[in-house]
PDB file of N, CA and C in Angstrom:
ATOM      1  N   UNK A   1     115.731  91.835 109.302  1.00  0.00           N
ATOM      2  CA  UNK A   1     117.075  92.299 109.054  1.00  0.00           C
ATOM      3  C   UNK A   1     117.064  93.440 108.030  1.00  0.00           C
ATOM      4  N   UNK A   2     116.095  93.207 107.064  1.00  0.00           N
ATOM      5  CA  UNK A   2     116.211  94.177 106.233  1.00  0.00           C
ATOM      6  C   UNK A   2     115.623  95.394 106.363  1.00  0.00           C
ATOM      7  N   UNK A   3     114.549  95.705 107.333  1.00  0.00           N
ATOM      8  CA  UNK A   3     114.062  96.682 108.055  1.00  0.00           C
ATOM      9  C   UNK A   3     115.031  96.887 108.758  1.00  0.00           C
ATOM     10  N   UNK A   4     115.858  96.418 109.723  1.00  0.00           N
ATOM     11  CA  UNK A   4     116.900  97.547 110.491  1.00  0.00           C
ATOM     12  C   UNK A   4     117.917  97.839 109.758  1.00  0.00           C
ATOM     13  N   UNK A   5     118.363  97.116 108.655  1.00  0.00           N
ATOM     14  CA  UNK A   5     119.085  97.940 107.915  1.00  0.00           C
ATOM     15  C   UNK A   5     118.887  99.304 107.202  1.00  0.00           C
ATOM     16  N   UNK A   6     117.006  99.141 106.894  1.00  0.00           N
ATOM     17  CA  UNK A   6     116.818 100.375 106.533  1.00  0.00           C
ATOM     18  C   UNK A   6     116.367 101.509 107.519  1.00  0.00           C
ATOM     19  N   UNK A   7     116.315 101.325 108.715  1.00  0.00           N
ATOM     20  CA  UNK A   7     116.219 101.914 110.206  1.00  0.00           C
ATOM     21  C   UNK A   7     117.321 102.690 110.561  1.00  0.00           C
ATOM     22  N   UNK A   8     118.231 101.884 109.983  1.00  0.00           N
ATOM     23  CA  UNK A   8     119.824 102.354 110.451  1.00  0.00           C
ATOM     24  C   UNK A   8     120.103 103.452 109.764  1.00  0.00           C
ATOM     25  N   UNK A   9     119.051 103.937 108.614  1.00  0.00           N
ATOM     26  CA  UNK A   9     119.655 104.858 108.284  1.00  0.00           C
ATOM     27  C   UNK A   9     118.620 106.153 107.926  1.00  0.00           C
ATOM     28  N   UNK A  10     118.091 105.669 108.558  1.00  0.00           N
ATOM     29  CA  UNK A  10     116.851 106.848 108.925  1.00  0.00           C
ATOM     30  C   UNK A  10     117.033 108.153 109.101  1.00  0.00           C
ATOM     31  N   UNK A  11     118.003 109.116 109.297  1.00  0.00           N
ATOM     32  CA  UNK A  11     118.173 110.188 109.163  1.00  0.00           C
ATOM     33  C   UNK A  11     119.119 110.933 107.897  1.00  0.00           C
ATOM     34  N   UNK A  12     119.079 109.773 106.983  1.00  0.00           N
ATOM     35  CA  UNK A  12     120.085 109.965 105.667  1.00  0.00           C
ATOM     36  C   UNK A  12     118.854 110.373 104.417  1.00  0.00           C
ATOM     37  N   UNK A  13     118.689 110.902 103.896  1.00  0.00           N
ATOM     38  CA  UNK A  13     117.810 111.266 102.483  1.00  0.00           C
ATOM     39  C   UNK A  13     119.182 110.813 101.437  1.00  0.00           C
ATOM     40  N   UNK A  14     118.711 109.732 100.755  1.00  0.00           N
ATOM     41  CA  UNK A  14     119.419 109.708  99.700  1.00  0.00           C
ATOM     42  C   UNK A  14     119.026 109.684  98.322  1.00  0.00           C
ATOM     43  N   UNK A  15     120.014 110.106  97.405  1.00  0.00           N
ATOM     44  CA  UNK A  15     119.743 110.544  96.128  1.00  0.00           C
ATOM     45  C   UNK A  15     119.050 110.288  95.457  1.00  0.00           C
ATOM     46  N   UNK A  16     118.456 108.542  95.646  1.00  0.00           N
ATOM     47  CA  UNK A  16     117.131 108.382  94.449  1.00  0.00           C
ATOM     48  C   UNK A  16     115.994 108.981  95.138  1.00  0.00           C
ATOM     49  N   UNK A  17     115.801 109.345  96.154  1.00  0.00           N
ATOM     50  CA  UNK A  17     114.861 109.793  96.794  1.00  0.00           C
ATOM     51  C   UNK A  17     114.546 111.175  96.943  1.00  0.00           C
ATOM     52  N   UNK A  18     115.485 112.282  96.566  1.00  0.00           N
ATOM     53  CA  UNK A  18     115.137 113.489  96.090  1.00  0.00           C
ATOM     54  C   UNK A  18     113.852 113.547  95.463  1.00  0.00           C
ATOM     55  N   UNK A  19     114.622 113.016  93.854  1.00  0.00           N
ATOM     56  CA  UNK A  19     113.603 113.757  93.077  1.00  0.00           C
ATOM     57  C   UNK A  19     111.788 113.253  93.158  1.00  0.00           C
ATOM     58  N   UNK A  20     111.988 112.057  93.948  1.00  0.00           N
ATOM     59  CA  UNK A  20     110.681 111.920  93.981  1.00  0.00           C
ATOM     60  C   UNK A  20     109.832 112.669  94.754  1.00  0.00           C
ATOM     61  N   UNK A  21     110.962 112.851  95.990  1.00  0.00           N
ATOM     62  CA  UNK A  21     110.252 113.911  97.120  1.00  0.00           C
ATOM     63  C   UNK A  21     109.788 114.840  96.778  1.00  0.00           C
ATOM     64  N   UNK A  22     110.506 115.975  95.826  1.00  0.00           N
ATOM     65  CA  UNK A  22     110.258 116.939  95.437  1.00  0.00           C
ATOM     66  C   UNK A  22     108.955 116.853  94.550  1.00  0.00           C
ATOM     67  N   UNK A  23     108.975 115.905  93.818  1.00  0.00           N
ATOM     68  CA  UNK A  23     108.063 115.946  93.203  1.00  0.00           C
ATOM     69  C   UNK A  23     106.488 115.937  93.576  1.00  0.00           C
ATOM     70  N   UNK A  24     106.375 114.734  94.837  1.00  0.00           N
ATOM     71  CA  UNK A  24     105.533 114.701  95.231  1.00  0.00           C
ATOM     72  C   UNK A  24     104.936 116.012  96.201  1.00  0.00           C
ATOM     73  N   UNK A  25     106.088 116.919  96.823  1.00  0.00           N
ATOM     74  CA  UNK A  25     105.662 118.204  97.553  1.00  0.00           C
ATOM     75  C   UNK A  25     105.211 118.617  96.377  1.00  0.00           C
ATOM     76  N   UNK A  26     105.690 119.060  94.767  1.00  0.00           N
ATOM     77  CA  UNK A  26     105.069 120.076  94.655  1.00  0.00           C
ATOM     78  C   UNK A  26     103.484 119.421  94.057  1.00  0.00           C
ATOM     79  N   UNK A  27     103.576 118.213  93.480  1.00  0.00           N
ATOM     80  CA  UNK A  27     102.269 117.657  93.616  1.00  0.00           C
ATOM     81  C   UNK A  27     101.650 117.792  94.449  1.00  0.00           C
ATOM     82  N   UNK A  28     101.287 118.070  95.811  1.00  0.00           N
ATOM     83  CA  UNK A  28     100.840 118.159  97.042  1.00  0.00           C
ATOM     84  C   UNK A  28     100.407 120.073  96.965  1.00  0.00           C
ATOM     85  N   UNK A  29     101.372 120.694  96.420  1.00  0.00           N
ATOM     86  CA  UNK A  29     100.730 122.244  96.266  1.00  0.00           C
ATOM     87  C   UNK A  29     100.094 122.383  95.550  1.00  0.00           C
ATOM     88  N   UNK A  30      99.643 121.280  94.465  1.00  0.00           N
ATOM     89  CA  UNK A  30      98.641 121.373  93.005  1.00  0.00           C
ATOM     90  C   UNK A  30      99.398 121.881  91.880  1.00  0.00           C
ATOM     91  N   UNK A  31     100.790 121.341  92.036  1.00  0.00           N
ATOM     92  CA  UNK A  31     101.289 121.181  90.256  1.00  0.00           C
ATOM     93  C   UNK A  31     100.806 119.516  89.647  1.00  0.00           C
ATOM     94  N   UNK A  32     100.879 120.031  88.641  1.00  0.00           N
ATOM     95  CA  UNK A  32     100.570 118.818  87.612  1.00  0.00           C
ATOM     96  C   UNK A  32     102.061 117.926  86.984  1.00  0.00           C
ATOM     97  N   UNK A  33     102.005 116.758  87.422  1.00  0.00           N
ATOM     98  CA  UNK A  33     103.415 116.143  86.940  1.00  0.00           C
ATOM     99  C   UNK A  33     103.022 115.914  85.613  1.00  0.00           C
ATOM    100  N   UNK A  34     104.579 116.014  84.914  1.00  0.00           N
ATOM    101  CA  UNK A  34     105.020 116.260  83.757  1.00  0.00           C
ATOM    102  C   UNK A  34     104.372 117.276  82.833  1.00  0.00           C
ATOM    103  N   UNK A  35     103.290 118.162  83.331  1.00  0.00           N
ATOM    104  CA  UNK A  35     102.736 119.426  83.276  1.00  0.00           C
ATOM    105  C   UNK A  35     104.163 120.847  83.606  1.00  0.00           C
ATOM    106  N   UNK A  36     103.786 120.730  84.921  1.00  0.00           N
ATOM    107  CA  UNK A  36     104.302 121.397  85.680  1.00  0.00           C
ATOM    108  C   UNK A  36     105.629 121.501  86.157  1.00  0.00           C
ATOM    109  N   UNK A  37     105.865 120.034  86.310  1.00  0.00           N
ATOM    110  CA  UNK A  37     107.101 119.955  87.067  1.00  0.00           C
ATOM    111  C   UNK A  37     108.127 118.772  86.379  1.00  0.00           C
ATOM    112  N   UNK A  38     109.177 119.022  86.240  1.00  0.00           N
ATOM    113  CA  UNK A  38     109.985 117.497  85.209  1.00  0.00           C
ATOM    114  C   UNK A  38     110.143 117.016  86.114  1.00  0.00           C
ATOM    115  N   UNK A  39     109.753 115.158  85.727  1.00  0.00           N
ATOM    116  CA  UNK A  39     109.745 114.216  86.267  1.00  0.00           C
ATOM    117  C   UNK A  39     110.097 112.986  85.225  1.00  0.00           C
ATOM    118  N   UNK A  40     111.451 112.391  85.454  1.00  0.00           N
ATOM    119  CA  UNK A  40     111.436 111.256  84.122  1.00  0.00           C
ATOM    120  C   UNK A  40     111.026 109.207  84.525  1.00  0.00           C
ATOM    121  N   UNK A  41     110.656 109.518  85.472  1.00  0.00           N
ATOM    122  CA  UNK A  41     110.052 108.042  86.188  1.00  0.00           C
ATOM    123  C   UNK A  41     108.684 108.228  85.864  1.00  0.00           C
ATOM    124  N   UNK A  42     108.122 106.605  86.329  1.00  0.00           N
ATOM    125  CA  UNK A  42     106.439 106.418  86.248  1.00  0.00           C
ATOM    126  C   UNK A  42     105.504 107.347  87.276  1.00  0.00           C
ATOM    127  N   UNK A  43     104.648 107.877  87.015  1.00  0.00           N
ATOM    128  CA  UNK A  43     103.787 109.304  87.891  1.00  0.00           C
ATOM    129  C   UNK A  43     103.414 107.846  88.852  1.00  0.00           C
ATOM    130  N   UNK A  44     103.709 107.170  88.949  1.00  0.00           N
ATOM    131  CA  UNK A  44     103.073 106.114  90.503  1.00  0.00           C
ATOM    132  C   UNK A  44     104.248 106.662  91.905  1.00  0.00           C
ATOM    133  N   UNK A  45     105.707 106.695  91.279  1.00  0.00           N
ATOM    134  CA  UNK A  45     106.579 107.054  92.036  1.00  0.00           C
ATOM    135  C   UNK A  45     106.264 108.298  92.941  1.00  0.00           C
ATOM    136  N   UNK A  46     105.766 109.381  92.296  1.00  0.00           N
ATOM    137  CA  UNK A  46     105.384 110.414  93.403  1.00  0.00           C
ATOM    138  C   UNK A  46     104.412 110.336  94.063  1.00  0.00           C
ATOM    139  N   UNK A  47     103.606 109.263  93.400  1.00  0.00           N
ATOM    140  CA  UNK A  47     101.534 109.407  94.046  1.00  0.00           C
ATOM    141  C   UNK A  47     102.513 108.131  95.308  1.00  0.00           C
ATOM    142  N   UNK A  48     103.022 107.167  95.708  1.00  0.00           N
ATOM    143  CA  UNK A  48     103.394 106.875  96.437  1.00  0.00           C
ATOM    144  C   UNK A  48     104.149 107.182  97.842  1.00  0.00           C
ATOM    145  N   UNK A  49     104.716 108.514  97.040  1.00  0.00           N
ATOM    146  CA  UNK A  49     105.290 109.111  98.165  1.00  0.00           C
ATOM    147  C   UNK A  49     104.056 109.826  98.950  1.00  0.00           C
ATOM    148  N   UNK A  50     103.199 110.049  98.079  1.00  0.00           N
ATOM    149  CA  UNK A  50     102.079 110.918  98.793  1.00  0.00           C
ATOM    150  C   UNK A  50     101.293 110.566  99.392  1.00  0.00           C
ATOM    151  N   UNK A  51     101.165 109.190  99.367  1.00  0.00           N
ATOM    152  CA  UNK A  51     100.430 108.062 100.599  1.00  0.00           C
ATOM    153  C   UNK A  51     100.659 108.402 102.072  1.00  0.00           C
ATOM    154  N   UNK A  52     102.516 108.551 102.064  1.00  0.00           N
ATOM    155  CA  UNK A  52     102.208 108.741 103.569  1.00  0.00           C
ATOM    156  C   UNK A  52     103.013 109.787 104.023  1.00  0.00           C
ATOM    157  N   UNK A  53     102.083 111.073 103.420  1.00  0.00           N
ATOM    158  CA  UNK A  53     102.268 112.879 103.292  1.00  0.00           C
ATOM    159  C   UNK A  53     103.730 113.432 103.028  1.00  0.00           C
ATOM    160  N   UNK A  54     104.126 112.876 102.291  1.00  0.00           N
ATOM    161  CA  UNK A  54     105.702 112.995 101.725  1.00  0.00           C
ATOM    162  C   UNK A  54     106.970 113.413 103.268  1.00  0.00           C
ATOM    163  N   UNK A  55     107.220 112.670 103.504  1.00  0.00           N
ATOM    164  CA  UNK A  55     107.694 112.810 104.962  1.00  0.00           C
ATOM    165  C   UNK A  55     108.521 111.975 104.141  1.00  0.00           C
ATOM    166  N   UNK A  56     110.141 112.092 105.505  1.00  0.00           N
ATOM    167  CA  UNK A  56     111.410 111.568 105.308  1.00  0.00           C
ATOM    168  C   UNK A  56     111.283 110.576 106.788  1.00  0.00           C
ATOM    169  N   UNK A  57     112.337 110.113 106.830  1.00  0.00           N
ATOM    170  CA  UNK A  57     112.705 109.533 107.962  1.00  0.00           C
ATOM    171  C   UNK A  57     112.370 107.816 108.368  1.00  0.00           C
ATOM    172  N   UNK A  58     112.103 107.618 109.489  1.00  0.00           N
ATOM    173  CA  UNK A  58     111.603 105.913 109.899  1.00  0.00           C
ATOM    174  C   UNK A  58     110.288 105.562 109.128  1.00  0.00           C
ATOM    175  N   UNK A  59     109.230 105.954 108.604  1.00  0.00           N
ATOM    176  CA  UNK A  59     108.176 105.955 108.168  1.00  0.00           C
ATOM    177  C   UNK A  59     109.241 105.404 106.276  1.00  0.00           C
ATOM    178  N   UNK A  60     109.329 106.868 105.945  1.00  0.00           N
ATOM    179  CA  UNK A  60     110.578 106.313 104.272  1.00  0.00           C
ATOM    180  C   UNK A  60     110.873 105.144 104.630  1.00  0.00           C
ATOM    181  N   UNK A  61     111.702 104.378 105.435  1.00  0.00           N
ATOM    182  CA  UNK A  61     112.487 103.563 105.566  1.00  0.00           C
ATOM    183  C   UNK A  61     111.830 102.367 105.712  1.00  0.00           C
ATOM    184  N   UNK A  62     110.818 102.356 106.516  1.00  0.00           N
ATOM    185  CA  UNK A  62     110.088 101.204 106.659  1.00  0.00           C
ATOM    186  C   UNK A  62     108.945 101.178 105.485  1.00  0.00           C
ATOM    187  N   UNK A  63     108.855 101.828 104.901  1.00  0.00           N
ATOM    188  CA  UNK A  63     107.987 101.783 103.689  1.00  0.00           C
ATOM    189  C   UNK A  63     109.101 101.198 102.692  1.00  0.00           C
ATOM    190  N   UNK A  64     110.692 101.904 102.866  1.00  0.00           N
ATOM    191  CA  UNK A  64     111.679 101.219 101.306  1.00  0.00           C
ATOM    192  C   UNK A  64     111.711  99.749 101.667  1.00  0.00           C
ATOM    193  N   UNK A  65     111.932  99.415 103.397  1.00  0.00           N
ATOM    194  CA  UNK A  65     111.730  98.025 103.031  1.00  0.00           C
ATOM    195  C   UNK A  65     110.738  97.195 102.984  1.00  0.00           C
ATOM    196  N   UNK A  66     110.075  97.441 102.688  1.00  0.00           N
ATOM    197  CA  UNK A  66     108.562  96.772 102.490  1.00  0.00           C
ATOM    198  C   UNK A  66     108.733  96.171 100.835  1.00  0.00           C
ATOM    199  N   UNK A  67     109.081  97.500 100.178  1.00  0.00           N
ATOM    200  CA  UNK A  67     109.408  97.292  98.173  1.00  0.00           C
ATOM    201  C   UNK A  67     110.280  96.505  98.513  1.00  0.00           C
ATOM    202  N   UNK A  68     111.697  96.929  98.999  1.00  0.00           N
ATOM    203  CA  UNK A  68     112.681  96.077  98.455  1.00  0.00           C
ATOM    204  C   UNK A  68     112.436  94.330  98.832  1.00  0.00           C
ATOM    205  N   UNK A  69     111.532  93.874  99.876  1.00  0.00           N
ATOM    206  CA  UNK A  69     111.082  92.834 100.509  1.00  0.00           C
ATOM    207  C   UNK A  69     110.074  92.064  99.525  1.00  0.00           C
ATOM    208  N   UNK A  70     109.495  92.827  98.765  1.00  0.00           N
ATOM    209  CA  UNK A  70     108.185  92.581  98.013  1.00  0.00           C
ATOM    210  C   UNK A  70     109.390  92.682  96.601  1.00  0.00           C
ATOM    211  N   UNK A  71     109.694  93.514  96.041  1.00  0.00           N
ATOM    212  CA  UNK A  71     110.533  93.231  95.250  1.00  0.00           C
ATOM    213  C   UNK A  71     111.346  91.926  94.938  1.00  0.00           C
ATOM    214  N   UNK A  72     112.135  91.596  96.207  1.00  0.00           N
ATOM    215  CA  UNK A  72     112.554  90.576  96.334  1.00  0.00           C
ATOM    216  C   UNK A  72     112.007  89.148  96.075  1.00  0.00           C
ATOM    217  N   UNK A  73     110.827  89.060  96.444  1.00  0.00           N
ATOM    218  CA  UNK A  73     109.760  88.137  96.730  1.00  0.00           C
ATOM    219  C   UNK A  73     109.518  87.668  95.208  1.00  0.00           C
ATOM    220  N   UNK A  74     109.320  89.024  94.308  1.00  0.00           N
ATOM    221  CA  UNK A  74     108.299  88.780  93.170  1.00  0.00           C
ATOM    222  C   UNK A  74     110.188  88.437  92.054  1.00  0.00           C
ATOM    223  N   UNK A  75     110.742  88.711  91.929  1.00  0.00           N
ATOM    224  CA  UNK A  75     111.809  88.390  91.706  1.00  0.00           C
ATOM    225  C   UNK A  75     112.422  86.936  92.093  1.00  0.00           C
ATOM    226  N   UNK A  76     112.035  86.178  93.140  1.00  0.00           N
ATOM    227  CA  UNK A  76     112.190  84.969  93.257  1.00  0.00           C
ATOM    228  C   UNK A  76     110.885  84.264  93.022  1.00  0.00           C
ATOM    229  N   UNK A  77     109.775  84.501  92.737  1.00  0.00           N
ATOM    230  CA  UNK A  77     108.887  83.754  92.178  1.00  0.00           C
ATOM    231  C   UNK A  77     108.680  83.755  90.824  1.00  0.00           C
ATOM    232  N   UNK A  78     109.139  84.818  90.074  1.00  0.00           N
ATOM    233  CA  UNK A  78     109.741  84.550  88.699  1.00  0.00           C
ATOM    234  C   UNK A  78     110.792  83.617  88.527  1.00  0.00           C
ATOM    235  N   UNK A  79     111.810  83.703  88.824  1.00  0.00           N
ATOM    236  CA  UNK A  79     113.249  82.503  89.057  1.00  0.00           C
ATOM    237  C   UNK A  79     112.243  81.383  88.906  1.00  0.00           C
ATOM    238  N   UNK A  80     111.698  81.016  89.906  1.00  0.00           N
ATOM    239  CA  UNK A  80     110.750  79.861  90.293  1.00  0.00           C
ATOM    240  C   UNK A  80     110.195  79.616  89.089  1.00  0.00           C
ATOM    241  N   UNK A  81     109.920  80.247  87.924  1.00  0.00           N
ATOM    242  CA  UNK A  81     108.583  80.291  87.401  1.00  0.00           C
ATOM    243  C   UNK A  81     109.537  79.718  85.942  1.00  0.00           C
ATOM    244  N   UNK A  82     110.330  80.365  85.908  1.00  0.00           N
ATOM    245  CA  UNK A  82     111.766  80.669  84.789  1.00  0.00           C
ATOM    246  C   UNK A  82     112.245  79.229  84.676  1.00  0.00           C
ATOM    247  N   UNK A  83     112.797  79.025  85.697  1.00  0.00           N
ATOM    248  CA  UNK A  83     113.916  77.981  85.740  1.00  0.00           C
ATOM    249  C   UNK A  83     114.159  76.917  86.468  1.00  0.00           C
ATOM    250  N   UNK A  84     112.841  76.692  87.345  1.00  0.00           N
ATOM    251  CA  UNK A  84     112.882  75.021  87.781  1.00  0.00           C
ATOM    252  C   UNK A  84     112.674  74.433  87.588  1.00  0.00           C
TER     253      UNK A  84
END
């Protein structure tokens, strides 16, 4: 479910996803982050995008839900860990 939700919107680039994009293209031409180019997130955020050649679309999407799935996951095994 949570993959076609993020399927569904596969031709949308949205805003948190700019600046990483950008970042990672110009990382990809051989600038140096936080050298070269401002970036105020962790340098993992762009080397991620660059895994799978900074591309938009069904590929983004099925990669956001993979985090938000794994996110999810590690977020309820803390709870678990917290408070039962």
């Amino acid at each position: 479910m949570l993959l076609a939700a993020h399927l569904a919107h596969s031709g949308v680039l949205w805003a948190e996803e700019d600046l990483p994009l950008a970042a990672a293209l110009q990382m990809k031409r051989g600038a140096v982050i936080y050298r070269d180019i401002w970036f105020d997130k962790p340098p993992l955020v762009p080397a991620i995008y660059l895994l799978w050649g900074v591309k938009t679309g069904p590929l983004l999407r099925a990669v956001g839900a993979v985090y938000a799935l794994l996110a999810s996951l590690l977020a309820w095994a803390i709870a678990q860990t917290l408070w039962s």
